[in-house]
Every structure is written in structure tokens, then in C-alpha cells.
Protein backbone atom coordinates (compact mmCIF):
# COMPACT_ATOMS: atom_id res chain seq x y z
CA UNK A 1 0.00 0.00 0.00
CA UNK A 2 2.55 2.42 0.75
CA UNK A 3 4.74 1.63 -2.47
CA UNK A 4 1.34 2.16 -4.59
CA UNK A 5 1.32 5.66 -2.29
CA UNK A 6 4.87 6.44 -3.12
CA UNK A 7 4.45 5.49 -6.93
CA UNK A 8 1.35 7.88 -7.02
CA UNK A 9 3.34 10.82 -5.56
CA UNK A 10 6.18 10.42 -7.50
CA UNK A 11 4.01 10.07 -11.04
CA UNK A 12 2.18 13.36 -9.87
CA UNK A 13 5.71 15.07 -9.58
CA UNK A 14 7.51 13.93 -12.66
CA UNK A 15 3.94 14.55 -14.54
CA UNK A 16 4.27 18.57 -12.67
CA UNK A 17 8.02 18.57 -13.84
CA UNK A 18 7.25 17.68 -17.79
CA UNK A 19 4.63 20.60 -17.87
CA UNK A 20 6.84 22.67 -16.69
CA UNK A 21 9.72 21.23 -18.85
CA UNK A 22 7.36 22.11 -21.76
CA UNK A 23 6.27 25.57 -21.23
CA UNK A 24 10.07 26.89 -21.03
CA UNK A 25 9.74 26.21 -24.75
CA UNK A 26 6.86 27.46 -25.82
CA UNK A 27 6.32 29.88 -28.51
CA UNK A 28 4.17 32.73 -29.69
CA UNK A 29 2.27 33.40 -32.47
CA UNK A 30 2.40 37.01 -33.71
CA UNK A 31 -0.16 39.26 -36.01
CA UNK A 32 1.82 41.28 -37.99
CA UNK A 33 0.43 45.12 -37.40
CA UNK A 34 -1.10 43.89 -34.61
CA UNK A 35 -5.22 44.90 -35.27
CA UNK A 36 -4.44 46.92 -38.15
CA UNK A 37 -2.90 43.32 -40.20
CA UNK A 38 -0.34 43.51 -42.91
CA UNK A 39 -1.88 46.84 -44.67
CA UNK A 40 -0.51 50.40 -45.80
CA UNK A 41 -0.07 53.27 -43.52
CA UNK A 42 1.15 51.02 -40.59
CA UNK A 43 4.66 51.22 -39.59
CA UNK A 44 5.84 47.90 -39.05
CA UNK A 45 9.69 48.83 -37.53
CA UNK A 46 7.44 50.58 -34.39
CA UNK A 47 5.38 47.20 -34.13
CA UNK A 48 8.25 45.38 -34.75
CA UNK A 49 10.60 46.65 -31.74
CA UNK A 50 7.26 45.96 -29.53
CA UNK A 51 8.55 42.18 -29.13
CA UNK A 52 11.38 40.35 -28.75
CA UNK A 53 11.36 37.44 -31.48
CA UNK A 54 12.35 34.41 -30.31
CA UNK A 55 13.31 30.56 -32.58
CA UNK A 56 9.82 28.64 -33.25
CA UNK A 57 7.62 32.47 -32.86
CA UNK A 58 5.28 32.35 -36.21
CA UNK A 59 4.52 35.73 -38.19
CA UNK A 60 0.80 35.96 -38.64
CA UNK A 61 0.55 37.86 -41.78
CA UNK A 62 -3.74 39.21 -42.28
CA UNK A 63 -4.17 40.98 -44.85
CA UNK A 64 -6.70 40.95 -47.88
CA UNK A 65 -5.56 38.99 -50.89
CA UNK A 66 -6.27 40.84 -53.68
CA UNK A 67 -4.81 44.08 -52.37
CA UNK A 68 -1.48 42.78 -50.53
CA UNK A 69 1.18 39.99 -50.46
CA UNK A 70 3.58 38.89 -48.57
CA UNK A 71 7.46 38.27 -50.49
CA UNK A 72 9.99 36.84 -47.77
CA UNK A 73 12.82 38.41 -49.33
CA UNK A 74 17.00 39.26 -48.97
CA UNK A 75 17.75 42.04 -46.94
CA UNK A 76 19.18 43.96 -50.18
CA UNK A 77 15.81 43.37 -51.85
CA UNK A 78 14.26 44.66 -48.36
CA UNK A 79 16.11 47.92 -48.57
CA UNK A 80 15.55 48.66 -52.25
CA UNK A 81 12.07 47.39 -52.60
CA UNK A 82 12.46 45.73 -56.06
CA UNK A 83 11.36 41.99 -55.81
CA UNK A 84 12.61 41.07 -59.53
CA UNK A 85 15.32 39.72 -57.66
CA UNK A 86 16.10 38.37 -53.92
CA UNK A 87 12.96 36.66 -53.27
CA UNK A 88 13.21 33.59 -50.77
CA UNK A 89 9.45 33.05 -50.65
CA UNK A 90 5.67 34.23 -51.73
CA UNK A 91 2.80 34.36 -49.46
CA UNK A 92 -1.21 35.26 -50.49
CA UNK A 93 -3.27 33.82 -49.18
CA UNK A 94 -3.96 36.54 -46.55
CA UNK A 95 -3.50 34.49 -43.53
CA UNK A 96 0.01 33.48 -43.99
CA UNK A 97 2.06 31.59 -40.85
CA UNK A 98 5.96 32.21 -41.03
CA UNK A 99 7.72 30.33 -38.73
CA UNK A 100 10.81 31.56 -37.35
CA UNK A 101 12.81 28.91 -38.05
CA UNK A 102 16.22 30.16 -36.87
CA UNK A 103 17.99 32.92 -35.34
CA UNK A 104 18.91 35.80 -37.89
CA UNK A 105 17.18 38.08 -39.51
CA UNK A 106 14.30 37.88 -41.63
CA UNK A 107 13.20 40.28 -44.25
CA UNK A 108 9.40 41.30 -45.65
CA UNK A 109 7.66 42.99 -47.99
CA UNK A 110 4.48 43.77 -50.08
CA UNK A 111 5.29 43.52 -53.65
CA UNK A 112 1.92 45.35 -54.78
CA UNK A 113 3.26 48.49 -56.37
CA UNK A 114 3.99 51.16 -54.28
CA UNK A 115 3.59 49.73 -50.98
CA UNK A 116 6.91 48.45 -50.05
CA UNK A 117 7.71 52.41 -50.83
CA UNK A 118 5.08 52.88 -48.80
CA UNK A 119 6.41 51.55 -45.68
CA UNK A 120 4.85 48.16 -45.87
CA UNK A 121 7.98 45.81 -45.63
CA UNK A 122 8.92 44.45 -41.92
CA UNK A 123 12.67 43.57 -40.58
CA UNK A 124 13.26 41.39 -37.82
CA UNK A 125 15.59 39.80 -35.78
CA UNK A 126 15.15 36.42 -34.56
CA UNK A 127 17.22 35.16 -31.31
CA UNK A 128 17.52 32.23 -29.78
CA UNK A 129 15.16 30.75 -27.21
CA UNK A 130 18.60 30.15 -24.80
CA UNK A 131 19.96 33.41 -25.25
CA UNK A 132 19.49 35.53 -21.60
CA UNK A 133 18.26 38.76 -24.16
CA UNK A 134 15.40 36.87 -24.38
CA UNK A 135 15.40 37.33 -28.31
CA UNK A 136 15.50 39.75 -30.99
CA UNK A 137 13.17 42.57 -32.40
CA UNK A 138 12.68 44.81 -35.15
CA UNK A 139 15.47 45.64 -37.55
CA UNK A 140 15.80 49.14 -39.44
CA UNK A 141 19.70 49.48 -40.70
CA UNK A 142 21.41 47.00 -39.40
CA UNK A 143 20.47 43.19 -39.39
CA UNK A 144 21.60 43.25 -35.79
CA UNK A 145 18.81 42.54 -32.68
CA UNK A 146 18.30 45.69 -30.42
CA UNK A 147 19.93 46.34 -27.52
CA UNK A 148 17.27 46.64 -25.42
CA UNK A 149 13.95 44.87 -24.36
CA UNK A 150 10.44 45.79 -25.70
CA UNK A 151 7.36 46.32 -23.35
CA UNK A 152 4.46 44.77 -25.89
CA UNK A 153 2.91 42.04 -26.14
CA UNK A 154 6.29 39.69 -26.02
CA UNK A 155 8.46 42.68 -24.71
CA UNK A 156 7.21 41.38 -21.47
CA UNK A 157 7.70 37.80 -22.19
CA UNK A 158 11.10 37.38 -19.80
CA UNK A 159 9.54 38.64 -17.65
CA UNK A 160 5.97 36.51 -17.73
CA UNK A 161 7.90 33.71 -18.51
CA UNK A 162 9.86 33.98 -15.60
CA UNK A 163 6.93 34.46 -13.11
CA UNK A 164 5.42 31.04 -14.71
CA UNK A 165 8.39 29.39 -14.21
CA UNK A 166 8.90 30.53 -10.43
CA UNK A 167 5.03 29.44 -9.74
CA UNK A 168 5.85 25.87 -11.78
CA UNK A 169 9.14 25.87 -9.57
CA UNK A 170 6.96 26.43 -6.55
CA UNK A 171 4.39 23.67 -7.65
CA UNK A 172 7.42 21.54 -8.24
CA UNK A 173 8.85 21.89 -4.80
CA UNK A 174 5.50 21.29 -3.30
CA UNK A 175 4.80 18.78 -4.87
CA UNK A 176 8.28 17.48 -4.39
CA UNK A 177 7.99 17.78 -0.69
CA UNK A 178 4.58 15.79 -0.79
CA UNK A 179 6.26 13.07 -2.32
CA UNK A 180 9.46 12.89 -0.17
CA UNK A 181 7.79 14.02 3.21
CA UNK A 182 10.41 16.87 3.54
């Protein structure tokens, strides 16, 4: 009886352990533009240095298809806004998921004439989900990640993610001490 007791406990604590083992990796889906979607007179480097990018974050591109697109591009193309050349992928269909796949920059526009002039094209930097920085942002210049943190949405992620993980920690040690008797 008291093994079947002990084997409970210590299921319940590796089971607490795994969830929180899990949500140290999670990642976040963004909508590009927030509200206002992938669409002209929105400046996407201000939305973009909101959050702080992070390997396995998807880009949620909304937009209306037969108005906008979405061209992955080079950063050369990004900066000249001429997609006969430098184009690593197409998008259109207006709800377009780009995972973040790595950590470096990535490069956006809208190859509907006049709009990357426009403003609508989107930089950003992608870190990695071990780095302390707690990940990249948007990119204007320079391919490199800003220096420091953003307050949106994911600006805030260090620090939410930390608070989760000291309540799973507490949980854990709980739960720990249930098992053990400590």
C-alpha cells in the first residue's frame, strides 16, 4: 500500500516537472500590425521593436488577398524594394504563418506596387530561445537585434515567462515535498 502511495506521488511530480519542462519552450504566435494586419499606412519597424522574437515564434501575416502579399525576401531586396530579384518566398493567401525557423534576420515585404515604398515591408531579428536577451526585435539598418527589451505584447515575455516558471518551480517543490515528506 505504501509503495502504490509512493508510486502515485512520484508520477504526480515527474507529470508537474514535464509541464513545466514544456512551457520553457513554448512559442508565440504574432499578427503582424497587430489589429491593423499587414496593410498600408502602418509602420511595421514601431510594431516590430514591440517584441522580442524568439526561434519557433510564427509571423501571422492578415491581410486581404487581392490588395497585398507577402514576399519573404533578402535584406538587399528589403532595402531597395524591387522583388525582380532576392525573393526567398511568396505568401497570399492573406492568412500566412511564417515560422521563425532560426535565429537571424528575416526580411518582408508587399510587392503590390507602391507599398513596399510605402512603408509596408517588416525587418526582424530572430534570437535564440537560450539566449538571456530573451530574443531579438525589429530591424531598421542593421540586421543586428536591439539592444534593449520591448514592453508589448512579447516585450514582457522574460519577464511573464519567468513568473510562470517561479510558480511551476513552486508547484514543483511542493509537490516534491509531498512526495518525499520533507
Amino acid at each position: 500500500m505504501a509503495s502504490h502511495f509512493l508510486l502515485t506521488r512520484t508520477f504526480a511530480a515527474v507529470f508537474f516537472l514535464s509541464l513545466l519542462a514544456q512551457h520553457c519552450v513554448k512559442s508565440t504566435d504574432y499578427t503582424v500590425g497587430d489589429a491593423d494586419g499587414w496593410n498600408t499606412g502602418s509602420n511595421y519597424l514601431l510594431w516590430s521593436k514591440e517584441y522580442n522574437f524568439t526561434v519557433g515564434d510564427v509571423l501571422v501575416f492578415k491581410y486581404v488577398p487581392v490588395q497585398h502579399n507577402v514576399y519573404q525576401v533578402t535584406e538587399a531586396t528589403y532595402r531597395f524594394c524591387d522583388s525582380s530579384s532576392g525573393v526567398v518566398k511568396t505568401y497570399g493567401t492573406g492568412n500566412d504563418r511564417v515560422t521563425l525557423a532560426e535565429a537571424t534576420s528575416y526580411w518582408f515585404i508587399c510587392a503590390v506596387a507602391g507599398h513596399c515604398q510605402g512603408g509596408m515591408k517588416l525587418g526582424v531579428s530572430v534570437g535564440d530561445q537560450s539566449s538571456s536577451s530573451g530574443g531579438g526585435g525589429g530591424v531598421a539598418d542593421a540586421p543586428s537585434p536591439p539592444t534593449e527589451q520591448g514592453s508589448g505584447a512579447a516585450g514582457g515575455r522574460v519577464m511573464r515567462w519567468w513568473n510562470e516558471w517561479m510558480m511551476m518551480m513552486c508547484l514543483s517543490l511542493g509537490m516534491l515535498n509531498w512526495v518525499c515528506g520533507i
